[in-house]
Protein backbone atom coordinates (compact mmCIF):
# COMPACT_ATOMS: atom_id res chain seq x y z
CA UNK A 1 -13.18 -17.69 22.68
CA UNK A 2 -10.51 -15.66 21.48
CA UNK A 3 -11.54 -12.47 19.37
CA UNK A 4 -9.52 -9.35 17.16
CA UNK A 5 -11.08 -6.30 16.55
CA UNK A 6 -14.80 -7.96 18.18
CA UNK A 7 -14.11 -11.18 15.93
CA UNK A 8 -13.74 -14.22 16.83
CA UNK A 9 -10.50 -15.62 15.65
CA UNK A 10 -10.04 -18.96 17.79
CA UNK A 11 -12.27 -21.38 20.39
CA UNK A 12 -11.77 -23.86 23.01
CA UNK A 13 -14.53 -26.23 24.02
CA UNK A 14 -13.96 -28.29 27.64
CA UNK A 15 -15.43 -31.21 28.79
CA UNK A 16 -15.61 -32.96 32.29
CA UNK A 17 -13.99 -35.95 31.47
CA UNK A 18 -15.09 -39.27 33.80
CA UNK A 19 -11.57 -40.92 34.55
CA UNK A 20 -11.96 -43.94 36.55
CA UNK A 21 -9.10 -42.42 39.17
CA UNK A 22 -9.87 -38.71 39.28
CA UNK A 23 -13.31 -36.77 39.62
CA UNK A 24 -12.26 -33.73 38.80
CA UNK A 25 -10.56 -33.74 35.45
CA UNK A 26 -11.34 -31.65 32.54
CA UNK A 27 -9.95 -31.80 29.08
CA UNK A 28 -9.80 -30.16 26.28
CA UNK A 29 -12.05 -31.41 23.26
CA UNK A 30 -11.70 -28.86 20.66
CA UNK A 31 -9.27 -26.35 20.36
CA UNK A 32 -9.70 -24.49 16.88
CA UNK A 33 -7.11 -21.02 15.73
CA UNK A 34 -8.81 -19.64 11.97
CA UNK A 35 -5.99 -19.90 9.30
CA UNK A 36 -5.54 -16.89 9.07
CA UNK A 37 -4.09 -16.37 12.94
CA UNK A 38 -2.76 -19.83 12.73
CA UNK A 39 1.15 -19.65 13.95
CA UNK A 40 1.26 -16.42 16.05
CA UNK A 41 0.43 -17.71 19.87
CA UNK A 42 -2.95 -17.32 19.49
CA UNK A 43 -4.30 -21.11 20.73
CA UNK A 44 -1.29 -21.50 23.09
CA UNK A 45 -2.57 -18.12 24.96
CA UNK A 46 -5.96 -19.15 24.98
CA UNK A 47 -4.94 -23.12 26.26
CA UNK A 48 -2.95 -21.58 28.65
CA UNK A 49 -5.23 -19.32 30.28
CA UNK A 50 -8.23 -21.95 29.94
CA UNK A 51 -5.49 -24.65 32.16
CA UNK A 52 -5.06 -22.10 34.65
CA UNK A 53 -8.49 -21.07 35.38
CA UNK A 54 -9.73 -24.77 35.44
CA UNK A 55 -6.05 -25.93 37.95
CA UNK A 56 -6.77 -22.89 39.96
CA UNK A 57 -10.29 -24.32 40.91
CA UNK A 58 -8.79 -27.42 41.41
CA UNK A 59 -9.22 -29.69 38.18
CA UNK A 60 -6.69 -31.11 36.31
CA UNK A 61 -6.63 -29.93 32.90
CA UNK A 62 -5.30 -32.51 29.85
CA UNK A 63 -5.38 -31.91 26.00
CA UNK A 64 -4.51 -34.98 23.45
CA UNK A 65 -3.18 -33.56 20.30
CA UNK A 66 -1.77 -34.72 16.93
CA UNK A 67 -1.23 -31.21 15.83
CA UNK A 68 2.64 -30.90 14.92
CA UNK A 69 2.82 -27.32 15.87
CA UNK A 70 0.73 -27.90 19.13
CA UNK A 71 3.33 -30.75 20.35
CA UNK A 72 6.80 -28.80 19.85
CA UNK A 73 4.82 -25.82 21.59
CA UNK A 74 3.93 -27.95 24.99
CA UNK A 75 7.39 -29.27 24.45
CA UNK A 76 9.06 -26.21 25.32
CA UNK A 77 6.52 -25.08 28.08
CA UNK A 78 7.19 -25.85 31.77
CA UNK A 79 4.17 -26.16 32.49
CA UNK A 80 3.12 -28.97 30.47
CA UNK A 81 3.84 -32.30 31.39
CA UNK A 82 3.59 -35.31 28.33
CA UNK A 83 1.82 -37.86 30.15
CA UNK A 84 1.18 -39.89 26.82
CA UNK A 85 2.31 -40.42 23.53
CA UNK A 86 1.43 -42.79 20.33
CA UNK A 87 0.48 -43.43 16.91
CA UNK A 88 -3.56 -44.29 16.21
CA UNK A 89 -3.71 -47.61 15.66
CA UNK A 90 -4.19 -48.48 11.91
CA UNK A 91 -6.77 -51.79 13.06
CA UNK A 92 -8.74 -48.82 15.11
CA UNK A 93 -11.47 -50.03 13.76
CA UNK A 94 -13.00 -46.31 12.27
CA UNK A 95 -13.12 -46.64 8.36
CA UNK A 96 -13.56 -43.28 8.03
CA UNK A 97 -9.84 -42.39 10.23
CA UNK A 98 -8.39 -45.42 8.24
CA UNK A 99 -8.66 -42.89 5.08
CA UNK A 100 -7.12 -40.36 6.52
CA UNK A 101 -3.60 -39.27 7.16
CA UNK A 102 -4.45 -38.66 10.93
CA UNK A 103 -3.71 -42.23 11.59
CA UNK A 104 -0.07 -41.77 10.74
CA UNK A 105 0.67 -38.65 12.93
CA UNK A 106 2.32 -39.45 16.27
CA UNK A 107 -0.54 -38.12 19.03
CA UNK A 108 0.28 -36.91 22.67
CA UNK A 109 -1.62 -36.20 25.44
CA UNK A 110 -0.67 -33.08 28.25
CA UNK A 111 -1.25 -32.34 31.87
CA UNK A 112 -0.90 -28.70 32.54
CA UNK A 113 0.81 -28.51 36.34
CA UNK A 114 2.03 -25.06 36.76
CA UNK A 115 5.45 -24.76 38.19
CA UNK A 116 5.80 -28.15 37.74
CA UNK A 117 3.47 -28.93 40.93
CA UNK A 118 2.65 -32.54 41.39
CA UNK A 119 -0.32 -34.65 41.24
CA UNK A 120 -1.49 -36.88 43.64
């Protein structure tokens, strides 16, 4: 969590995430900036120093996103890697993400490998 003057202002939530190739993954499941510090670096500090502590313990740390501002952030950092990206799938089968403009907006998914280090 992320706090100004003793408030909290933004929150990340990790989960271990079973991948049928690597047992020590972790990824990002929520990653949440209040509007009102929305823009300013806020969630990219606090991603970034949540990927390093989990890559310096020897995870790998992925986020998926569909947030616009997210993607052209990662873009520009080194130490992101895209591994994915996609649209949702409009037959995905959830009538509730069918409704919603979500299904429209391109979605990536990030590997955090600082200095560019390599994964086995």
């Amino acid at each position: 969590m992320a706090t100004y003057e003793n408030k909290p202002v933004a929150f990340i939530a990790v989960l271990h995430y079973p991948h049928n190739k690597y047992r020590n993954m972790k990824k990002v499941s929520r990653l949440v900036v209040l509007p009102d510090y929305q823009g300013v670096g806020i969630g990219k500090a606090l991603l970034n120093f949540t990927a390093k502590y989990y890559t310096e313990r020897g995870y790998i740390f992925t986020i998926t996103t569909s947030n616009p501002a997210l993607i052209h952030s990662l873009k520009k950092d080194e130490n992101w890697k895209l591994i994915h990206q996609g649209r949702v799938s409009s037959n995905v089968g959830l009538k509730s993400l069918n409704k919603t403009s979500a299904r429209k907006r391109l979605t990536t998914s990030w590997m955090y490998r600082p200095w560019g280090e390599e994964q086995n």
